[in-house]
N, C-alpha and C. Protein backbone atom coordinates (compact mmCIF):
# COMPACT_ATOMS: atom_id res chain seq x y z
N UNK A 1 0.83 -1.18 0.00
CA UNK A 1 0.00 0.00 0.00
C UNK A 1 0.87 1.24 0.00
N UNK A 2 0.34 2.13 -0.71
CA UNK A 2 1.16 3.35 -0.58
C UNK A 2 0.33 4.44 -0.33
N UNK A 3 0.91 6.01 0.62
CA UNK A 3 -0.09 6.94 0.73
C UNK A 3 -0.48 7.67 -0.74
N UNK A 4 -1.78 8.06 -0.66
CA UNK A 4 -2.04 8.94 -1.43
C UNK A 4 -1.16 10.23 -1.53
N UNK A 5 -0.69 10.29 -2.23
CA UNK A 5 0.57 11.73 -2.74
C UNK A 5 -0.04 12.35 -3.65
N UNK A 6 -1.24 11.75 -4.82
CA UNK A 6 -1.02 12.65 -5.76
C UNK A 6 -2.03 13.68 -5.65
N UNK A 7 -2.07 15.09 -5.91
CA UNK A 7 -2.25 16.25 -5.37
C UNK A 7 -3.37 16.95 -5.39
N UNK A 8 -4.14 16.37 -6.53
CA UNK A 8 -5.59 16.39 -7.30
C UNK A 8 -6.55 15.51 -6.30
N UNK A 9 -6.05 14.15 -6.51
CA UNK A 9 -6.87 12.94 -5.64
C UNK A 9 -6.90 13.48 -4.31
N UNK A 10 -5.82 14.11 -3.48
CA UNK A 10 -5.67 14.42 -2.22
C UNK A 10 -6.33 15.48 -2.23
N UNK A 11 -6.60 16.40 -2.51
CA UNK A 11 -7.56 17.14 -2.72
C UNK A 11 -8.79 17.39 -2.83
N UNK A 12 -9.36 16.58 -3.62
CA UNK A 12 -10.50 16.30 -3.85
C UNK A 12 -10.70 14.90 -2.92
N UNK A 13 -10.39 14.18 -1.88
CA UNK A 13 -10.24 13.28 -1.38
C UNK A 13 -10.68 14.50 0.01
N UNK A 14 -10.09 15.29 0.31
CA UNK A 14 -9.97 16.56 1.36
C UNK A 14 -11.15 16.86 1.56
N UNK A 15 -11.25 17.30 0.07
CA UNK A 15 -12.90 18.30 -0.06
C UNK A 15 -13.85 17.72 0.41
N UNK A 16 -14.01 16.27 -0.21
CA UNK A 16 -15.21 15.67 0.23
C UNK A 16 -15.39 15.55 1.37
N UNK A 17 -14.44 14.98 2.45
CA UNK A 17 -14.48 15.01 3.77
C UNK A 17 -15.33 15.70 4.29
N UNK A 18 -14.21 17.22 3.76
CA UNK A 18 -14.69 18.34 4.41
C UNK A 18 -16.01 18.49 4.29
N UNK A 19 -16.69 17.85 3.91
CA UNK A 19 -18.00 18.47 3.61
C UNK A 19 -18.61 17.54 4.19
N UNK A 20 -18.59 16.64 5.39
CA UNK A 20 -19.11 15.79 5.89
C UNK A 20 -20.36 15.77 6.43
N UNK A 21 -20.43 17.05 6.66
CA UNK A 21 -21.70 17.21 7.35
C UNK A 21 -23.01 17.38 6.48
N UNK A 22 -22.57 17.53 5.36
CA UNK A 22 -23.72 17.73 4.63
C UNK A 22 -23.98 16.44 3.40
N UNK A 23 -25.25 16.33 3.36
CA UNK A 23 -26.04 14.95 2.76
C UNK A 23 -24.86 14.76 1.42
N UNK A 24 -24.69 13.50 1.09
CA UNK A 24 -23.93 13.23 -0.16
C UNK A 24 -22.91 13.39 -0.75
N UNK A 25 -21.60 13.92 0.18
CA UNK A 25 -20.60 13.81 0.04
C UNK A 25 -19.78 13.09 0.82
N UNK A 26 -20.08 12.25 1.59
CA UNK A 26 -19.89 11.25 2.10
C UNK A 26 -20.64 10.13 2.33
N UNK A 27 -20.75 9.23 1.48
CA UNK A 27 -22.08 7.92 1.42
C UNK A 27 -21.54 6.78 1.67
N UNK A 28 -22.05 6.09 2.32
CA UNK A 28 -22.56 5.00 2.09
C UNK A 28 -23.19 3.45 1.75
N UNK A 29 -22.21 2.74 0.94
CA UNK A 29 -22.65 1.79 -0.07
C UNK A 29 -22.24 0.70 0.60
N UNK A 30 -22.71 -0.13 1.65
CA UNK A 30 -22.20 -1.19 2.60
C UNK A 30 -23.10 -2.55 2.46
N UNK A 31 -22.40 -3.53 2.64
CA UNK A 31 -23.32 -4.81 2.45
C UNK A 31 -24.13 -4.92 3.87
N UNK A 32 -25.16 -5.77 3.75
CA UNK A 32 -26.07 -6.02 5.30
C UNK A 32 -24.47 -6.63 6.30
N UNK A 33 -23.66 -7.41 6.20
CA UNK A 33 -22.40 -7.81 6.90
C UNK A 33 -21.90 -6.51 7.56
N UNK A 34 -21.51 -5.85 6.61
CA UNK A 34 -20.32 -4.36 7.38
C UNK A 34 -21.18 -3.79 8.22
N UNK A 35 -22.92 -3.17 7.85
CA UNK A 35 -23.85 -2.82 8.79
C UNK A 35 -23.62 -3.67 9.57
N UNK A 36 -24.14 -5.01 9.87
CA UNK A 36 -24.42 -5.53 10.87
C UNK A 36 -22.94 -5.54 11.95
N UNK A 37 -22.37 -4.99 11.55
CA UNK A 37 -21.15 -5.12 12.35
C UNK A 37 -20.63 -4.21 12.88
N UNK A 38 -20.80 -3.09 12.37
CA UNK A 38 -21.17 -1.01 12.48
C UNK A 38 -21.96 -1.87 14.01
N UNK A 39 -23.31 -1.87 13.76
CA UNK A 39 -24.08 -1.92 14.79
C UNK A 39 -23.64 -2.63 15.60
N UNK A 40 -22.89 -3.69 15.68
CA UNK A 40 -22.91 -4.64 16.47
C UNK A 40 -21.85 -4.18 17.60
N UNK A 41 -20.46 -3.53 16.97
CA UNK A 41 -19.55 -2.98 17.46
C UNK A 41 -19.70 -1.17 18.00
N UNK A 42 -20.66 -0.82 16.86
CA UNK A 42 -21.00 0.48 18.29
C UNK A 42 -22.61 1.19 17.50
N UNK A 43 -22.92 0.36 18.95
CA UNK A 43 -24.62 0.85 18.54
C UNK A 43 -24.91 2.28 18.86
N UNK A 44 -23.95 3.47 19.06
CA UNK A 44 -24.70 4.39 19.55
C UNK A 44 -23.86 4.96 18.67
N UNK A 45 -22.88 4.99 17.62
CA UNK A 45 -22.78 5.48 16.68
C UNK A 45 -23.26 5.20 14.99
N UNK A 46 -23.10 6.99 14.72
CA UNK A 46 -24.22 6.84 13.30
C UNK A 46 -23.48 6.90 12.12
N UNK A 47 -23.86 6.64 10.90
CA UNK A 47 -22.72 7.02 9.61
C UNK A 47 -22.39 8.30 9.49
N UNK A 48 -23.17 9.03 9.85
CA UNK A 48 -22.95 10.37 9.92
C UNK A 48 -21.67 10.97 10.81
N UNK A 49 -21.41 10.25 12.51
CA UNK A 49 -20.64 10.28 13.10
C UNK A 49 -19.20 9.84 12.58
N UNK A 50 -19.60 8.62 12.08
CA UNK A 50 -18.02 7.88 11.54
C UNK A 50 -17.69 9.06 10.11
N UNK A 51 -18.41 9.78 9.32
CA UNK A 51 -18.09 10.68 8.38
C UNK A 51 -17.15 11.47 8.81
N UNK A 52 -17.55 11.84 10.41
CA UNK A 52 -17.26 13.01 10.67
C UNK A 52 -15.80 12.42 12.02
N UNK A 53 -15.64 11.54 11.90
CA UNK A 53 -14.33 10.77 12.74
C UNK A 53 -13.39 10.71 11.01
N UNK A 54 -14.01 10.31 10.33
CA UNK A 54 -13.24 9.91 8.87
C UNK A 54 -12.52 11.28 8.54
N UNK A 55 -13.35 13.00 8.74
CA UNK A 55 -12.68 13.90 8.08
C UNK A 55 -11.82 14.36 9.19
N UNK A 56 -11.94 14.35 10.65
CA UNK A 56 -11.18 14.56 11.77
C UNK A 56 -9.85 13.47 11.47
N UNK A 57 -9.58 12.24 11.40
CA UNK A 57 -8.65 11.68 10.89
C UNK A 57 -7.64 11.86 9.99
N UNK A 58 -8.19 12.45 8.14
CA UNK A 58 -7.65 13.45 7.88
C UNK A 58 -7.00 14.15 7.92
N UNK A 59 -7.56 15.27 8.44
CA UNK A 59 -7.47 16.55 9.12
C UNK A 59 -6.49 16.54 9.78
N UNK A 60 -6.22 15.81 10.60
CA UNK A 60 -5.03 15.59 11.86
C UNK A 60 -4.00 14.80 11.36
N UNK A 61 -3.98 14.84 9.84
CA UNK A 61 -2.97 14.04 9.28
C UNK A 61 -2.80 12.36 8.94
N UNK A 62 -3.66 12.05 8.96
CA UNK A 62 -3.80 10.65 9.19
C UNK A 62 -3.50 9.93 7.73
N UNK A 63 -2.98 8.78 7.54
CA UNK A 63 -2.84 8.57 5.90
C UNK A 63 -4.13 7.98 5.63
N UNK A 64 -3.75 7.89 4.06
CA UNK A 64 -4.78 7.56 3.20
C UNK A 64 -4.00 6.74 2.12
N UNK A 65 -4.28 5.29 2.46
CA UNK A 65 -3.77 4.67 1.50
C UNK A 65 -4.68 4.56 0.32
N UNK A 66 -3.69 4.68 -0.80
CA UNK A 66 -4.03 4.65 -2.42
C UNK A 66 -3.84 3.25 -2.98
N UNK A 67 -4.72 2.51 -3.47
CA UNK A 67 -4.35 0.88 -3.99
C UNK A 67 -4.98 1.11 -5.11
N UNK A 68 -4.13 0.61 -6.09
CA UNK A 68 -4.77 0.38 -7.59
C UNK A 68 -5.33 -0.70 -7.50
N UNK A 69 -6.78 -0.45 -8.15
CA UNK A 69 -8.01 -1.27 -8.25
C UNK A 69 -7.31 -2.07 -9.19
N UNK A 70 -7.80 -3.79 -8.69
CA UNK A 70 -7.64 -5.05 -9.43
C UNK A 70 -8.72 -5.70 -10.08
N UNK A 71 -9.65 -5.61 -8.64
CA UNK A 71 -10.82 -6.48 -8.94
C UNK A 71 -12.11 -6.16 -10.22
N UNK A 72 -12.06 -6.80 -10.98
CA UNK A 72 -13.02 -7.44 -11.90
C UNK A 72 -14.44 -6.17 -11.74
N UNK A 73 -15.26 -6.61 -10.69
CA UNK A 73 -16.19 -5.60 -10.19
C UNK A 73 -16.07 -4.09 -9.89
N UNK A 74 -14.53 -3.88 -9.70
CA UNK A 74 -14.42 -2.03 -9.56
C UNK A 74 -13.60 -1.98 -10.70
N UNK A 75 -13.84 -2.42 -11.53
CA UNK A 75 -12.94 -1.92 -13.29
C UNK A 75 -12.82 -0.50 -13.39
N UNK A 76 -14.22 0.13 -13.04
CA UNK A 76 -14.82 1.36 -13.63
C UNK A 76 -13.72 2.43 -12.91
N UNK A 77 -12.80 1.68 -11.74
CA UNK A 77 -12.14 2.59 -10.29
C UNK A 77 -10.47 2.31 -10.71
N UNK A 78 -9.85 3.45 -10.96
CA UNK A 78 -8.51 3.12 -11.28
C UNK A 78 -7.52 2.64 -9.38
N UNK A 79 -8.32 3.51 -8.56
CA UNK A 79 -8.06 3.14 -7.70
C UNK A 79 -9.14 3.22 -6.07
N UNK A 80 -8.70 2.38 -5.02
CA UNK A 80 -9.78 2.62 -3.80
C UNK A 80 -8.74 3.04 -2.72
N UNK A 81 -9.34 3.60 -1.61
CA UNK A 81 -8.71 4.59 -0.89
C UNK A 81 -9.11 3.87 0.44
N UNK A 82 -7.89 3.52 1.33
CA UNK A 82 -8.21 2.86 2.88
C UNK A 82 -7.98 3.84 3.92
N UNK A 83 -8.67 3.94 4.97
CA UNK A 83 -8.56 4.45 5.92
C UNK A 83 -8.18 3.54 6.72
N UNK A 84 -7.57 3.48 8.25
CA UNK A 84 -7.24 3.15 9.26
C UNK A 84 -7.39 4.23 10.80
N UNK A 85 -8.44 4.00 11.52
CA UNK A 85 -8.59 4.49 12.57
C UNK A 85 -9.35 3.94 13.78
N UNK A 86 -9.30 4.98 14.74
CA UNK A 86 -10.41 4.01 15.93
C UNK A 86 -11.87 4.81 15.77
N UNK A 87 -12.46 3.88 16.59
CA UNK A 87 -13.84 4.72 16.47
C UNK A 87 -14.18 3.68 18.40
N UNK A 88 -14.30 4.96 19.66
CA UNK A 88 -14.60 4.31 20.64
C UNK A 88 -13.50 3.71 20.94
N UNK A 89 -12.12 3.41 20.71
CA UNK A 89 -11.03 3.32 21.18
C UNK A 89 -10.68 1.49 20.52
N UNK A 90 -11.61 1.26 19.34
CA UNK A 90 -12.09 -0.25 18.76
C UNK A 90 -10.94 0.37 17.24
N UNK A 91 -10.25 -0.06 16.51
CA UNK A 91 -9.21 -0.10 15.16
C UNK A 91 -10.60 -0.67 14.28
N UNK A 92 -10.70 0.29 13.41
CA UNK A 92 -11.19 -0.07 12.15
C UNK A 92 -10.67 0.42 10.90
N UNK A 93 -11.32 -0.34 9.85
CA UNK A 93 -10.47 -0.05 8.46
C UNK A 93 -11.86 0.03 7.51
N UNK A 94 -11.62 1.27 6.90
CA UNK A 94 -12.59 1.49 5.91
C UNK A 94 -11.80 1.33 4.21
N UNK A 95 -12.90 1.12 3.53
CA UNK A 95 -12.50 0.39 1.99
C UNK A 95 -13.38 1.87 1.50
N UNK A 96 -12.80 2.82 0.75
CA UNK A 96 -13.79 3.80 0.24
C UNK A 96 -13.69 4.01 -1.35
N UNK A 97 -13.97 4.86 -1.98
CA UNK A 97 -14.00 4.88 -3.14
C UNK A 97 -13.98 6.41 -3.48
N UNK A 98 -13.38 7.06 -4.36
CA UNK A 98 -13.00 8.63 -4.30
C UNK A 98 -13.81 9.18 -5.80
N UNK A 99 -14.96 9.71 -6.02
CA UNK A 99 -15.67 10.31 -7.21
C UNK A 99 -15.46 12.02 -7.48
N UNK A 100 -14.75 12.31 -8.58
CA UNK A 100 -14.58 13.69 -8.67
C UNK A 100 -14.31 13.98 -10.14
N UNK A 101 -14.55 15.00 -10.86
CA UNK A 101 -14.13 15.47 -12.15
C UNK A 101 -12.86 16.33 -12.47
N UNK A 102 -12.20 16.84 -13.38
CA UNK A 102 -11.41 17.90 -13.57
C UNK A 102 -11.83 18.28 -14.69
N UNK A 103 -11.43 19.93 -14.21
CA UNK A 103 -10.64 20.45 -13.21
C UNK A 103 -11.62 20.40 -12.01
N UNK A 104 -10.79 20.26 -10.93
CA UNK A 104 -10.89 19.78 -9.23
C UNK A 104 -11.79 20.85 -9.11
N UNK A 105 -13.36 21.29 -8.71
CA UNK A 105 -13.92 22.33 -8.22
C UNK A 105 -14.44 22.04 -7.24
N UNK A 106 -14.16 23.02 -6.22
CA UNK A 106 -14.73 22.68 -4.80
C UNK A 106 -16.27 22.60 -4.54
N UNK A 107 -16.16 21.77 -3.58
CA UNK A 107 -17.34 20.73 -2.98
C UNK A 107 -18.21 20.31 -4.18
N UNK A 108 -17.14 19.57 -5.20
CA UNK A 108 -18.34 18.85 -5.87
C UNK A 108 -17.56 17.46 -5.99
N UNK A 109 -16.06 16.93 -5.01
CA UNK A 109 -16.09 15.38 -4.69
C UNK A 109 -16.93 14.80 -3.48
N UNK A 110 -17.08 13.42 -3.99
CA UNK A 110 -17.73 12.53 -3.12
C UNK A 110 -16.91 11.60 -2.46
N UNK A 111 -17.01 10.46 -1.32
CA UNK A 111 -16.52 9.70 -1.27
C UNK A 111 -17.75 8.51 -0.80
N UNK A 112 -17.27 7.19 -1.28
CA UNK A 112 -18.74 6.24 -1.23
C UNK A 112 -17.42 5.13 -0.08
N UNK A 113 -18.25 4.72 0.98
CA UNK A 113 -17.81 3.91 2.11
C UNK A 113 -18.22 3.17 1.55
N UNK A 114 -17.12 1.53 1.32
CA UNK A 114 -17.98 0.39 0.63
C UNK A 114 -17.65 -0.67 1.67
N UNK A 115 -16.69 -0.33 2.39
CA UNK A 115 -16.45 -1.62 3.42
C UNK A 115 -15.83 -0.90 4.51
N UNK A 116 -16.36 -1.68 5.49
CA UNK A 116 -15.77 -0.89 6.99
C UNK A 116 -15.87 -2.80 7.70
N UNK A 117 -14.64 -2.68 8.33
CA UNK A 117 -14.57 -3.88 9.45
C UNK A 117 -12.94 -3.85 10.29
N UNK A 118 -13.35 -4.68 11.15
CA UNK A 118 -11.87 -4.57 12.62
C UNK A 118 -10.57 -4.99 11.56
N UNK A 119 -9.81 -4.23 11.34
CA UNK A 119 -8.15 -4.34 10.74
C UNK A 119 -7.48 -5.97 10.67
């Protein structure tokens, strides 16, 4: 795995964060498994919360690994973007996916959560 360096992606990887608080720039896309396991491991947090642990992570420098997409099913994704953090003092690892156009214009990247589970 290597960090995200390149300057566009990190950027627009930023933006979206940043915009956590508001509907659709941070989504979503999890099987009934990763839910059931969100819940299982902390029922009193919301996706909305972990959005907003995801752009605080970030923010405070945290990496962002960059993996060039292999699999068959994310063809369409040159690459997916991992997080590593705690949530409640528990290590989790999120699988995300980074949507944006160029040129880079602010607050119009997304990022789609496709897998979250214990490291």
């Amino acid at each position: 795995m290597a960090p995200l360096v390149d300057p566009t992606r990190l950027a627009a990887y930023k933006d979206a964060l940043a915009n956590w608080a508001f509907e659709g720039f941070v989504q979503f896309e999890l099987t009934a498994t990763a839910y059931a396991w969100i819940k299982r491991e902390f029922t009193s947090v919301t996706l909305r919360e972990i959005s907003r642990l995801m752009h605080e992570c970030v923010d405070a420098g945290g990496e962002i690994d960059e993996v060039r997409e292999t699999r068959p099913q994310w063809a369409d994704y040159e690459f997916h973007y991992d997080l590593r953090f705690t949530i409640l003092d528990k290590p989790v690892y999120l699988e995300t996916r980074l949507d944006f156009t160029l040129p880079l214009v602010p607050d119009n990247s997304t990022i789609v959560v496709v897998n979250i589970h214990a490291p």
